[in-house]
Protein backbone atom coordinates (compact mmCIF):
# COMPACT_ATOMS: atom_id res chain seq x y z
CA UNK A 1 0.00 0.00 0.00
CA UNK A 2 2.55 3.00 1.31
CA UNK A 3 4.43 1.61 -2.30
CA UNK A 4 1.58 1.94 -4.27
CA UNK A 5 1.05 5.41 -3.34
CA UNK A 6 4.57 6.85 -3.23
CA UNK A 7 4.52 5.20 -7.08
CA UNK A 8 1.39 7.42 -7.59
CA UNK A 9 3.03 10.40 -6.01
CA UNK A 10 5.75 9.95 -8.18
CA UNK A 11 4.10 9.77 -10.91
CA UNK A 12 1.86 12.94 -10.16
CA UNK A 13 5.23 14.84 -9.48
CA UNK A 14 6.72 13.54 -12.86
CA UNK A 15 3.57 14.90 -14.92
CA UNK A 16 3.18 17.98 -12.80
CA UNK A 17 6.84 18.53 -13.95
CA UNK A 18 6.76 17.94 -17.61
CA UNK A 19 3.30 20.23 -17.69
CA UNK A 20 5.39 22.99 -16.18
CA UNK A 21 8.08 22.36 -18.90
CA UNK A 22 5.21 22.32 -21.76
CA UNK A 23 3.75 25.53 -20.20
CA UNK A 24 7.02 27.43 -19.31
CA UNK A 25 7.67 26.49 -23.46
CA UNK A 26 4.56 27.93 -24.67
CA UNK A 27 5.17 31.41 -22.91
CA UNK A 28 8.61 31.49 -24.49
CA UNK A 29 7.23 31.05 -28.44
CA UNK A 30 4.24 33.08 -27.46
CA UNK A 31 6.60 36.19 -26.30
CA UNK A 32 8.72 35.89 -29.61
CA UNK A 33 6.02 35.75 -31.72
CA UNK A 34 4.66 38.78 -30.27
CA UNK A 35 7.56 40.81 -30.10
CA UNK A 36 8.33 39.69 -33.65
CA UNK A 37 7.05 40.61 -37.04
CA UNK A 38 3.80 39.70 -37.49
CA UNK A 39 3.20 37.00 -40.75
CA UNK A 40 3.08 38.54 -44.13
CA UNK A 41 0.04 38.21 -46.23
CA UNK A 42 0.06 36.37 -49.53
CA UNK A 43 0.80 39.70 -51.72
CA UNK A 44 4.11 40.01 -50.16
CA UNK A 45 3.53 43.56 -47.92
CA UNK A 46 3.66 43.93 -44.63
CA UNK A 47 0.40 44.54 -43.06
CA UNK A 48 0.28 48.51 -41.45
CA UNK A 49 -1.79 49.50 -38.49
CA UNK A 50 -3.08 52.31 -41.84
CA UNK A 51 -3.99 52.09 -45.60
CA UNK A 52 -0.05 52.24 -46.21
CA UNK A 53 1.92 49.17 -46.39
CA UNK A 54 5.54 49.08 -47.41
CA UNK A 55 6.80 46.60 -49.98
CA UNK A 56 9.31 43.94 -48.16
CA UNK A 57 12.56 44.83 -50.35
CA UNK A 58 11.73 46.90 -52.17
CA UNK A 59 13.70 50.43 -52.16
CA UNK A 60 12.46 53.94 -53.88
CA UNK A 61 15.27 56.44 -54.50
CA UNK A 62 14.62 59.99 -54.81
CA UNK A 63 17.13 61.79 -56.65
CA UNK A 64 16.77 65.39 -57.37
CA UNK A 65 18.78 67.57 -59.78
CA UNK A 66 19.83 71.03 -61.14
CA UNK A 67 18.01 73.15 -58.29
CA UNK A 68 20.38 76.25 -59.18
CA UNK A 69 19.75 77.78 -55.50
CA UNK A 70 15.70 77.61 -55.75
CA UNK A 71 14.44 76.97 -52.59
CA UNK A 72 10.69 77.95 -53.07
CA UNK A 73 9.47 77.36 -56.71
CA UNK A 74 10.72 78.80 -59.69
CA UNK A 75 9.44 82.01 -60.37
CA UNK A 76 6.75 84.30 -58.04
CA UNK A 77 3.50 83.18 -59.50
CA UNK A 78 1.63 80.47 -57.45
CA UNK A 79 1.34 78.07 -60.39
CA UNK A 80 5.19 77.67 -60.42
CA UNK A 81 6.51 73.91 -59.89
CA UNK A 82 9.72 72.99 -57.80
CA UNK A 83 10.77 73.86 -54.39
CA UNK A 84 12.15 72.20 -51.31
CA UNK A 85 8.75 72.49 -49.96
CA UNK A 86 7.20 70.38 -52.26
CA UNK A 87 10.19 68.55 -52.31
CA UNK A 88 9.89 67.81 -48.86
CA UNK A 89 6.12 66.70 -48.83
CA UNK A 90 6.89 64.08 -51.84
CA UNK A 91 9.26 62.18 -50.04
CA UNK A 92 7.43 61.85 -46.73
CA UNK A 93 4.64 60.77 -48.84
CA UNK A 94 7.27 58.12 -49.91
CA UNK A 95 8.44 57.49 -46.84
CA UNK A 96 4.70 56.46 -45.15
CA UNK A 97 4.25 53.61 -48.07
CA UNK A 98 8.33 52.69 -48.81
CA UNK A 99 11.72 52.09 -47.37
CA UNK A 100 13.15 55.64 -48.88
CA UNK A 101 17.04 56.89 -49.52
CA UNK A 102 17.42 60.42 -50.87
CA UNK A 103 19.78 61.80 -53.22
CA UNK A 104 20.93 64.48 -55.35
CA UNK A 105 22.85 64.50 -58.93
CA UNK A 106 24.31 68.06 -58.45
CA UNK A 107 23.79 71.55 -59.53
CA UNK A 108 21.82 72.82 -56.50
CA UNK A 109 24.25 75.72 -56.33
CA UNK A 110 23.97 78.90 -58.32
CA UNK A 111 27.12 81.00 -58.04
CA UNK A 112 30.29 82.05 -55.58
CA UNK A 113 28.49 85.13 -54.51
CA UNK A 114 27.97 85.47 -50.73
CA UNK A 115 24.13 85.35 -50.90
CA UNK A 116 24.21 82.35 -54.01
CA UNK A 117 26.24 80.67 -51.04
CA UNK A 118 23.36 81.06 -48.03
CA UNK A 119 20.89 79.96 -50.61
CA UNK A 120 23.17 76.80 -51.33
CA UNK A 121 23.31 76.06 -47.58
CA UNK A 122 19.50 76.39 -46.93
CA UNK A 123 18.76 73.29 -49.53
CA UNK A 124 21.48 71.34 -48.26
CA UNK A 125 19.82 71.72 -44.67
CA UNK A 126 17.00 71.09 -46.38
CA UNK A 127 18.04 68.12 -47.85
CA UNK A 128 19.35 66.89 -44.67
CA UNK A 129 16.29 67.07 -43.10
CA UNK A 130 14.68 65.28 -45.77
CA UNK A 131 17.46 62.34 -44.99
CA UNK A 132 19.87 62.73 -48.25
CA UNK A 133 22.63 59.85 -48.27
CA UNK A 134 24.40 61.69 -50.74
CA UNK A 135 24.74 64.68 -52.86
CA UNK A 136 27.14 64.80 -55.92
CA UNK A 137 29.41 67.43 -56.92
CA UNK A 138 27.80 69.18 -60.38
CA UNK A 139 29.80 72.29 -61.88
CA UNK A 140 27.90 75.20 -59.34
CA UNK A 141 29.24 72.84 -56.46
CA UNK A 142 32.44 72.40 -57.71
CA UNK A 143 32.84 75.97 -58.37
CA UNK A 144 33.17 76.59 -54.91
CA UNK A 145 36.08 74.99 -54.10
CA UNK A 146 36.90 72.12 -52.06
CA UNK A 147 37.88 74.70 -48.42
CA UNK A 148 34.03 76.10 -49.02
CA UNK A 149 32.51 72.62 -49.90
CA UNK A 150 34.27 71.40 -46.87
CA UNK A 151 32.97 73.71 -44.59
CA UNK A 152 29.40 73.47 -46.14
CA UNK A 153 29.71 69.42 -45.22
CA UNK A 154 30.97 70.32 -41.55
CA UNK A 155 28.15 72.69 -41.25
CA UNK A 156 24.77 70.84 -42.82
CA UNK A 157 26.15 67.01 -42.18
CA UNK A 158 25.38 66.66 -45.61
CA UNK A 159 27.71 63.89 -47.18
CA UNK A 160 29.41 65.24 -51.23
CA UNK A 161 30.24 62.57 -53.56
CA UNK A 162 32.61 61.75 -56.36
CA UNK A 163 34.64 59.61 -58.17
CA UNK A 164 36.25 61.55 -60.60
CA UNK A 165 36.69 65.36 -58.83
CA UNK A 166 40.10 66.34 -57.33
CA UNK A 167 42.21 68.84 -56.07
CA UNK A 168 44.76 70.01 -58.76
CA UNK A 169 47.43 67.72 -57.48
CA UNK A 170 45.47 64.85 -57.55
CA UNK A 171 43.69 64.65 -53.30
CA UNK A 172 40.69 63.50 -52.57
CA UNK A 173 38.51 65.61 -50.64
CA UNK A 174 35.08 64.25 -50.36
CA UNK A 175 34.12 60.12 -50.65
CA UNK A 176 33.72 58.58 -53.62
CA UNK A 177 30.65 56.78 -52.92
CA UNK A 178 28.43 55.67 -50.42
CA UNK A 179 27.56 52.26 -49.58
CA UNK A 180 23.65 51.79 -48.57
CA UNK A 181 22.32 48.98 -46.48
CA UNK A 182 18.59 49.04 -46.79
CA UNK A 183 15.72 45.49 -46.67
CA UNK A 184 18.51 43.94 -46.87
CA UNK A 185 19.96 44.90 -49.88
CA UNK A 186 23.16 47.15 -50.59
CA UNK A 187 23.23 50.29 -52.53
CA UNK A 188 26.34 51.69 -54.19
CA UNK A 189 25.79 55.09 -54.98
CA UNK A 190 28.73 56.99 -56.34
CA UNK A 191 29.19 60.88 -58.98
CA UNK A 192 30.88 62.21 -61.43
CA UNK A 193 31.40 65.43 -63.13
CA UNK A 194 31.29 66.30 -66.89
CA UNK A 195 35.14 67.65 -67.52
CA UNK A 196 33.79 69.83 -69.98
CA UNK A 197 31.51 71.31 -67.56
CA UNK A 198 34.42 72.80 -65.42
CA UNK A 199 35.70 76.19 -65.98
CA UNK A 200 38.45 78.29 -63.61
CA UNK A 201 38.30 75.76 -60.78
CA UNK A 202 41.13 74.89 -58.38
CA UNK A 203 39.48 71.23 -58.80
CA UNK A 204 39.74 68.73 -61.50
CA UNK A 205 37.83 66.25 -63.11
CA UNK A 206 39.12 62.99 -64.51
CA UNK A 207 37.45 60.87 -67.37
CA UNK A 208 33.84 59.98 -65.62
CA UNK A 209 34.01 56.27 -66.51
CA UNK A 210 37.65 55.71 -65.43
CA UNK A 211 36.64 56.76 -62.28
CA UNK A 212 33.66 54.61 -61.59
CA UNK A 213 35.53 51.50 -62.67
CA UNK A 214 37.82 52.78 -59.96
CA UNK A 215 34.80 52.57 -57.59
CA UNK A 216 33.95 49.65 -57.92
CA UNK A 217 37.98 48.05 -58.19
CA UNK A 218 37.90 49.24 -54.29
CA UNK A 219 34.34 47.98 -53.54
CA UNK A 220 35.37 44.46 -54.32
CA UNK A 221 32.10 43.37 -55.36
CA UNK A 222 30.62 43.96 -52.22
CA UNK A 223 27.16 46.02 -53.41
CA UNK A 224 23.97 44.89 -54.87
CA UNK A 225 23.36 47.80 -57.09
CA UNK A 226 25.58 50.48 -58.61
CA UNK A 227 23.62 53.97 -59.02
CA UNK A 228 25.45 56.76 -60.75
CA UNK A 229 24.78 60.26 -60.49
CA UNK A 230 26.42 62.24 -63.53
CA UNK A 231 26.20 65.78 -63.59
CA UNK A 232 26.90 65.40 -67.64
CA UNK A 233 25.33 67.08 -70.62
CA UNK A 234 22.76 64.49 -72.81
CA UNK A 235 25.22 62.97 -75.31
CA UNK A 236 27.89 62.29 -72.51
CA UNK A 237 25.46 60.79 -70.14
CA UNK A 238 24.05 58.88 -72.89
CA UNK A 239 27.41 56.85 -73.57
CA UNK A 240 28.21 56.61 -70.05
CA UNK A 241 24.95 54.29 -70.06
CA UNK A 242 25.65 52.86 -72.98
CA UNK A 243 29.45 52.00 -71.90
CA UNK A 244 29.15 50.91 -68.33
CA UNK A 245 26.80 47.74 -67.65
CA UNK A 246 28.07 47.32 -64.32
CA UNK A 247 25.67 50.17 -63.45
CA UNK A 248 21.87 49.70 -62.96
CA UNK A 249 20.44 53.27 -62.97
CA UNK A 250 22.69 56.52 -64.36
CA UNK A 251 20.65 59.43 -62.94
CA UNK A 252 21.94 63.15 -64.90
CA UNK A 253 21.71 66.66 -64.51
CA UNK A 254 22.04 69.33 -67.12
CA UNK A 255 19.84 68.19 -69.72
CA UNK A 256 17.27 70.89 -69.85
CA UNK A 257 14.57 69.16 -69.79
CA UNK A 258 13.79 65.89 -67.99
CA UNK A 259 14.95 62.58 -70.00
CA UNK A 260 12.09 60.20 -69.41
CA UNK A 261 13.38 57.15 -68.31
CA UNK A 262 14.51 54.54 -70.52
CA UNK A 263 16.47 51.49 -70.76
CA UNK A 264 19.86 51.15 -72.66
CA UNK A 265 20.71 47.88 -72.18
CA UNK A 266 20.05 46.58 -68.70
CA UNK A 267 20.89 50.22 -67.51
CA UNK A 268 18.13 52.58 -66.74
CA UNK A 269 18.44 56.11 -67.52
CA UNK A 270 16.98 59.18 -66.62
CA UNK A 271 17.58 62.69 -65.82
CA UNK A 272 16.12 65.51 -62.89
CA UNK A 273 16.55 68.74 -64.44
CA UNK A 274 14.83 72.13 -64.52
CA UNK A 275 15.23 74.16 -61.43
CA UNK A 276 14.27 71.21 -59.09
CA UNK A 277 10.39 71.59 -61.12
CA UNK A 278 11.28 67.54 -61.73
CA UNK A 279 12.32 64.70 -59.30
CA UNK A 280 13.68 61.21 -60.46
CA UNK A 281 12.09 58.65 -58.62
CA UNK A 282 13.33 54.79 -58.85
CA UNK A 283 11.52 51.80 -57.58
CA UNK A 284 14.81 49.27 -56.50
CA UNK A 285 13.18 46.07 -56.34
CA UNK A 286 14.17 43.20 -54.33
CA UNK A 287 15.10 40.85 -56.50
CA UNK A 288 18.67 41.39 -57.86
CA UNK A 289 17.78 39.94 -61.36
CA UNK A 290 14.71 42.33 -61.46
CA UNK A 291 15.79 46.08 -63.31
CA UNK A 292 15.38 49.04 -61.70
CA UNK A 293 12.29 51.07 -62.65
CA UNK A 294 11.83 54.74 -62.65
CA UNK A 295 9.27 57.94 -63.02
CA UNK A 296 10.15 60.99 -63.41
CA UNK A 297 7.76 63.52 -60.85
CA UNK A 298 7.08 67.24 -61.21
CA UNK A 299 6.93 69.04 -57.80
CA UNK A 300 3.93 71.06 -58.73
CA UNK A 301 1.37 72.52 -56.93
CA UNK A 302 -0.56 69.54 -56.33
CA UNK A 303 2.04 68.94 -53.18
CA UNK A 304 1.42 70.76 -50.24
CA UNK A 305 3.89 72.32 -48.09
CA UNK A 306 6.02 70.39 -46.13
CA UNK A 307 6.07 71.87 -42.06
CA UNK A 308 10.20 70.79 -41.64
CA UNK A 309 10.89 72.36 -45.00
CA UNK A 310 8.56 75.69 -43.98
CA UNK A 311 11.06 76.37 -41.04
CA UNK A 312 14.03 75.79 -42.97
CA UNK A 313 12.54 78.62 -45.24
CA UNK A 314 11.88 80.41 -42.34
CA UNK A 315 15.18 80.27 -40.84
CA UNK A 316 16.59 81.21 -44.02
CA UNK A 317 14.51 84.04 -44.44
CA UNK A 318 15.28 85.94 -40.72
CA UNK A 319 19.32 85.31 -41.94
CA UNK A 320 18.79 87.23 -44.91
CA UNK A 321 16.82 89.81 -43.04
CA UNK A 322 19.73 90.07 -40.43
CA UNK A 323 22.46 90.17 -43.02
CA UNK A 324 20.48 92.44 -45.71
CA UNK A 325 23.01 91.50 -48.78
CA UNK A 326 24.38 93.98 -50.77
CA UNK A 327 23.48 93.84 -54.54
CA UNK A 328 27.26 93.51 -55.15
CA UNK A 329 27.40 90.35 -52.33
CA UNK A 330 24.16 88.91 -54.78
CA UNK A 331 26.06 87.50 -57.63
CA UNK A 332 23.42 89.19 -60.00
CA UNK A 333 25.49 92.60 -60.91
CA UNK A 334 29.02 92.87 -61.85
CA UNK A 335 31.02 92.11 -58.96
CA UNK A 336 33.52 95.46 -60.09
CA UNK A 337 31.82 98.40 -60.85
CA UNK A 338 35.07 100.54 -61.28
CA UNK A 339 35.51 103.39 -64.05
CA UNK A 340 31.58 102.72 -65.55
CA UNK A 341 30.34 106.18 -66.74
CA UNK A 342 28.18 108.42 -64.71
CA UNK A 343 25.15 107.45 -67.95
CA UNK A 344 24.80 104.27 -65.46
CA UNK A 345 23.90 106.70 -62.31
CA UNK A 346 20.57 106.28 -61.19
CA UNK A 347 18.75 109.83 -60.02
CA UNK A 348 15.51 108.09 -58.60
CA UNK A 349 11.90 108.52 -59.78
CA UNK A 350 11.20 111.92 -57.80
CA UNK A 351 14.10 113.53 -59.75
CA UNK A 352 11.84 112.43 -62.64
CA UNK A 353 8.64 113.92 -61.18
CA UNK A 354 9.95 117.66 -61.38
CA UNK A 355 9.40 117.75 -64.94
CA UNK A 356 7.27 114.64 -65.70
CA UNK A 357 4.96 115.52 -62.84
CA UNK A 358 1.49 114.11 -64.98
CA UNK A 359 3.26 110.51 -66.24
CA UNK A 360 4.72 110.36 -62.69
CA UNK A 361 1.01 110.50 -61.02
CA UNK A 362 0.05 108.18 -63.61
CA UNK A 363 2.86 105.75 -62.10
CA UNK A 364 1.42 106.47 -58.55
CA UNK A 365 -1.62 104.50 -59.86
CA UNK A 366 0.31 101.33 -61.22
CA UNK A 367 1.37 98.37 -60.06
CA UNK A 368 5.31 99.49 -60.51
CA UNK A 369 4.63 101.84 -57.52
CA UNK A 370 3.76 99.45 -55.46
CA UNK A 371 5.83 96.15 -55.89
CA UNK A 372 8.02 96.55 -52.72
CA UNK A 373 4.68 96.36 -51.17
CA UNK A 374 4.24 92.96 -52.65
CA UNK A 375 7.31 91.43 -52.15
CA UNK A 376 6.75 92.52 -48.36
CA UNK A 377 3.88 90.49 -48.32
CA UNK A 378 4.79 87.59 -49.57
CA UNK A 379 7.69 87.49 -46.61
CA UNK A 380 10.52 87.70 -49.73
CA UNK A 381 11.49 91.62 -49.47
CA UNK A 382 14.54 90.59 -47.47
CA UNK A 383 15.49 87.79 -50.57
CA UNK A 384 18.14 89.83 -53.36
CA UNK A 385 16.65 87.47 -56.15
CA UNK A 386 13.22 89.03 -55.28
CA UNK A 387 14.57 92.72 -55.18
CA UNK A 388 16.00 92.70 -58.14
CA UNK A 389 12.73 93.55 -60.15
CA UNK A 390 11.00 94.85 -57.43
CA UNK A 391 13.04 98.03 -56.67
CA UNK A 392 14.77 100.70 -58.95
CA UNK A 393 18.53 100.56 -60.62
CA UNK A 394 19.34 97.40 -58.28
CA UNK A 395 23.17 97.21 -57.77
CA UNK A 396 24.01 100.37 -59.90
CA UNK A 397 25.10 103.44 -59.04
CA UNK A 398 22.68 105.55 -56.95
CA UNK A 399 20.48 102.98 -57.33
CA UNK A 400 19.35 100.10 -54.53
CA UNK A 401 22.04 98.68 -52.87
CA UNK A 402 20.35 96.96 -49.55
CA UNK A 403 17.38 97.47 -47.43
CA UNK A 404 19.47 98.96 -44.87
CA UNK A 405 20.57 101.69 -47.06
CA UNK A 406 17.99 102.18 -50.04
CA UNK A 407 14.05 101.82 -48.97
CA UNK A 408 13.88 105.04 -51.39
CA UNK A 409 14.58 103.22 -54.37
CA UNK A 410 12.20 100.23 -53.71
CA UNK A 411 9.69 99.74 -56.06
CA UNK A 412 9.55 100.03 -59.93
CA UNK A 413 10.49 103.34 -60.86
CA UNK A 414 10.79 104.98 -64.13
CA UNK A 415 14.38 104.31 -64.08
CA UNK A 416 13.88 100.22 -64.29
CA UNK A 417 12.34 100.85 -67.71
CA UNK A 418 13.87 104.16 -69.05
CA UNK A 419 17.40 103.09 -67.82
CA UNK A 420 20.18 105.43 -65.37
CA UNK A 421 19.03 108.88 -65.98
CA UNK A 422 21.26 111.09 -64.10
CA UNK A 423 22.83 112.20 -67.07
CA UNK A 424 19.21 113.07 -68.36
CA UNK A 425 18.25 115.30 -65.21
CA UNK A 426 21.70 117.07 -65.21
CA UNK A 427 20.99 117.79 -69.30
CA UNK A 428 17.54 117.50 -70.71
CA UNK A 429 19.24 117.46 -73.96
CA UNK A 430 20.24 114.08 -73.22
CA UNK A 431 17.79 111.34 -73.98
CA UNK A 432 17.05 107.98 -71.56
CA UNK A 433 19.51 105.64 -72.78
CA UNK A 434 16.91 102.43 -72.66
CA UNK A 435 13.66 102.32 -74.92
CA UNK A 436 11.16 101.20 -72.50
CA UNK A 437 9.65 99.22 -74.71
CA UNK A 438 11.77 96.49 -74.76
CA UNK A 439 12.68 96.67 -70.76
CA UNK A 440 9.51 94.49 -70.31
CA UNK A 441 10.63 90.70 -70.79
CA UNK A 442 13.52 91.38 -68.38
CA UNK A 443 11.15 90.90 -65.25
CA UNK A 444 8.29 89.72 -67.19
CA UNK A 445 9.65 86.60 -67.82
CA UNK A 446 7.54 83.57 -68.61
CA UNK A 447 8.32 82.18 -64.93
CA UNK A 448 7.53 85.36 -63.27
CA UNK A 449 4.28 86.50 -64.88
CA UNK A 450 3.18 83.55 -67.31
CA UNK A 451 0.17 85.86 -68.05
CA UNK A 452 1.92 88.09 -69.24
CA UNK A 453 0.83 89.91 -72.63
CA UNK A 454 2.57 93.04 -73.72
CA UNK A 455 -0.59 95.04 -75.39
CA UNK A 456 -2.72 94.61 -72.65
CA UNK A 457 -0.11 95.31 -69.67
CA UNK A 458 1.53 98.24 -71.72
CA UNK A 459 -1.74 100.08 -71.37
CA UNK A 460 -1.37 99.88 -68.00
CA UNK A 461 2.16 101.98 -67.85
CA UNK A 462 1.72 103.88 -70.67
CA UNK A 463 2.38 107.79 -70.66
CA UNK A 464 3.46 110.17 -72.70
């Protein structure tokens, strides 16, 4: 009997033991699965907590192009496409539905000048904040010099690429390329520069496709995909695809217009171009054998404003208005106005009004005499591109120099469409030098008043 039971003890203890196990087991999968990623569905996405769903693998890369310093859109109309605003808005978009890298093919610089430079350094922030990987070295960028592109790096964390630019005795100053790691695939993503693009730099530029195969000598094989961004006129970046099926997407710059994409062989190519008004977009997929894909996107009005990219504007906006650049600091006049002739002094309009008193009340009524008012408006009266057809004999003689020092030659005076005139008000005898006529197109670009249509808006101005 007292066997009997201690064998039924024993065996109680023995299951009691193994259910503990069983149980202890099941809490250990459970917690894994849980903390886990949860199963994927037959099409292959991962299931989101929203509408969006990312694609397992798969990679878009935004590449942007040939921005030449605009940060808002191109142009002061509203119906005006580009911008880092928009810019910014597209790839969050992106980012909410796909794994997303950023990059840019070059040219987002306009000039040396000391304003052209604060403009470059707003859309690098800019594209920092939008999470650029890397940004290649185009003919505005390396213009600057490797000390200033330097600095710029050190000051916006934004990473310059390029295989083929150098200092004149042969350093390197910037990476080559950056390696990617994204779902689990690797991204080589390297630049060049068009030689023939380069003029009176300290840098130089070896042959493009030299350099890449240079590239990817030192990456050993050890990349999934090779994306090149070329800063190289159409015919150029046309035989770089043509010669160089190691790559699988050449992305270019200067090419006026945006090249749709196409295939040349099993390399894709495309172009972002226009002022930033166009944004290469490729779909990477996960597959290796697969091709890379592309569209090429227009940043037009249909995008709203991105907050992050708002402040950056914003920020970039109370500089200016701190600084108040000189028209000579602009880049938009002659940087040496030494020995011109006093017929390029500007008098201002009320010199004008002593003896045109009827056409200058006339003007009071216009549009002309009030487009400081405008600009001030619109938050861009501190911005030198803005001034410069919103105020009277901009970076001439006598005529506006800053904010600080001119408020009373804002506004379109007679002098913006007659031409300097001091030479006039000293000697009547003397005509205007300009026919106002043809002063017109200079501001009234297609860009900056698309409606524009000379009959109708010379009515406006017109005076004897």
């Amino acid at each position: 009997m007292h066997s009997c039971f201690n064998d039924r003890q024993l065996l109680s203890q023995l299951i009691t033991g193994v259910a503990m196990r069983v149980y202890l087991l099941l809490l250990i999968v459970v917690f894994f699965i849980g903390c886990g990623t949860p199963p994927l569905p037959p099409d292959g996405t991962a299931e989101g907590t929203g509408e969006n769903t990312k694609p397992v693998g798969e990679i878009r890369v935004v590449i942007s192009g040939d921005t030449r310093g605009w940060i808002m859109p191109c142009g002061c109309t509203a119906n005006q496409s580009g911008g880092l605003l928009r810019r910014g808005s597209y790839v969050q978009q992106l980012s909410d539905q796909s794994t997303v890298v950023v990059a840019d093919c070059g040219g987002a610089a306009e000039g040396t000048a000391p304003y052209q430079q604060s403009r470059f350094r707003a859309i690098l922030l800019g594209e920092k904040q939008m999470g650029l990987e890397a940004h290649n070295l185009g003919a505005s960028e390396v213009a600057l010099g490797a000390d200033t592109l330097k600095q710029l790096s050190e000051e916006t964390g934004v990473i310059f690429v390029s295989a083929n630019i150098r200092t004149k005795d042969g350093k390197q100053f910037v990476p080559t390329h950056q390696l990617i790691q994204k779902n689990g695939q690797r991204l080589l993503i390297t630049g060049v520069c068009s030689p023939s693009l380069i003029e009176d730099s300290e840098l130089f530029a070896s042959a493009p496709g030299d350099a890449i195969l240079d590239v990817l000598k030192d990456a050993g094989g050890k990349f999934d995909r090779l994306i090149v961004l070329a800063w190289l006129p159409v015919d150029e970046l046309r035989h770089l695809a043509e010669t160089l099926p190691e790559a699988d997407a050449v992305v270019g710059g200067p090419t006026g217009q945006s090249l749709p994409p196409e295939m040349i062989g099993n390399v894709l190519l495309t172009s972002s171009a226009n002022k930033g008004k166009f944004i290469a977009c490729l779909t990477v997929p996960q597959e290796s054998s697969q091709s890379i894909s592309a569209q090429v996107v227009e940043m037009s009005p249909s995008f709203s404003d991105d907050e992050t990219q708002k402040a950056n504007l914003d920020a970039f906006r109370a500089m200016l208005a701190s600084r108040d650049f000189t028209a000579a600091e602009s880049g938009f006049v002659p940087s040496n106005t030494t020995g011109l002739s006093s017929a390029t002094n500007i008098a201002g309009t009320d010199s004008c009004r002593e003896c045109h008193d009827d056409a200058c009340s006339g003007w009071d009524k216009s549009g002309h005499s009030h487009a400081w008012e405008r600009l001030v408006s619109q938050q861009a009266a501190v911005d030198p591109y803005c001034q410069q057809c919103h105020t009277t004999g901009y970076g001439l003689s006598g005529g506006f120099a800053s904010v600080k020092d001119s408020m009373n030659r804002t506004n379109v005076g007679c002098e913006s469409c007659h031409g300097p005139s001091a030479e006039h008000v000293s000697d009547h005898r003397r005509k205007t030098p300009v026919d106002a006529i043809g002063s017109c197109i200079r501001c009234h670009d297609h860009e900056n008043s698309p409606h524009f249509e000379f009959a109708g808006y010379w009515e406006k101005i017109r005076h004897e």
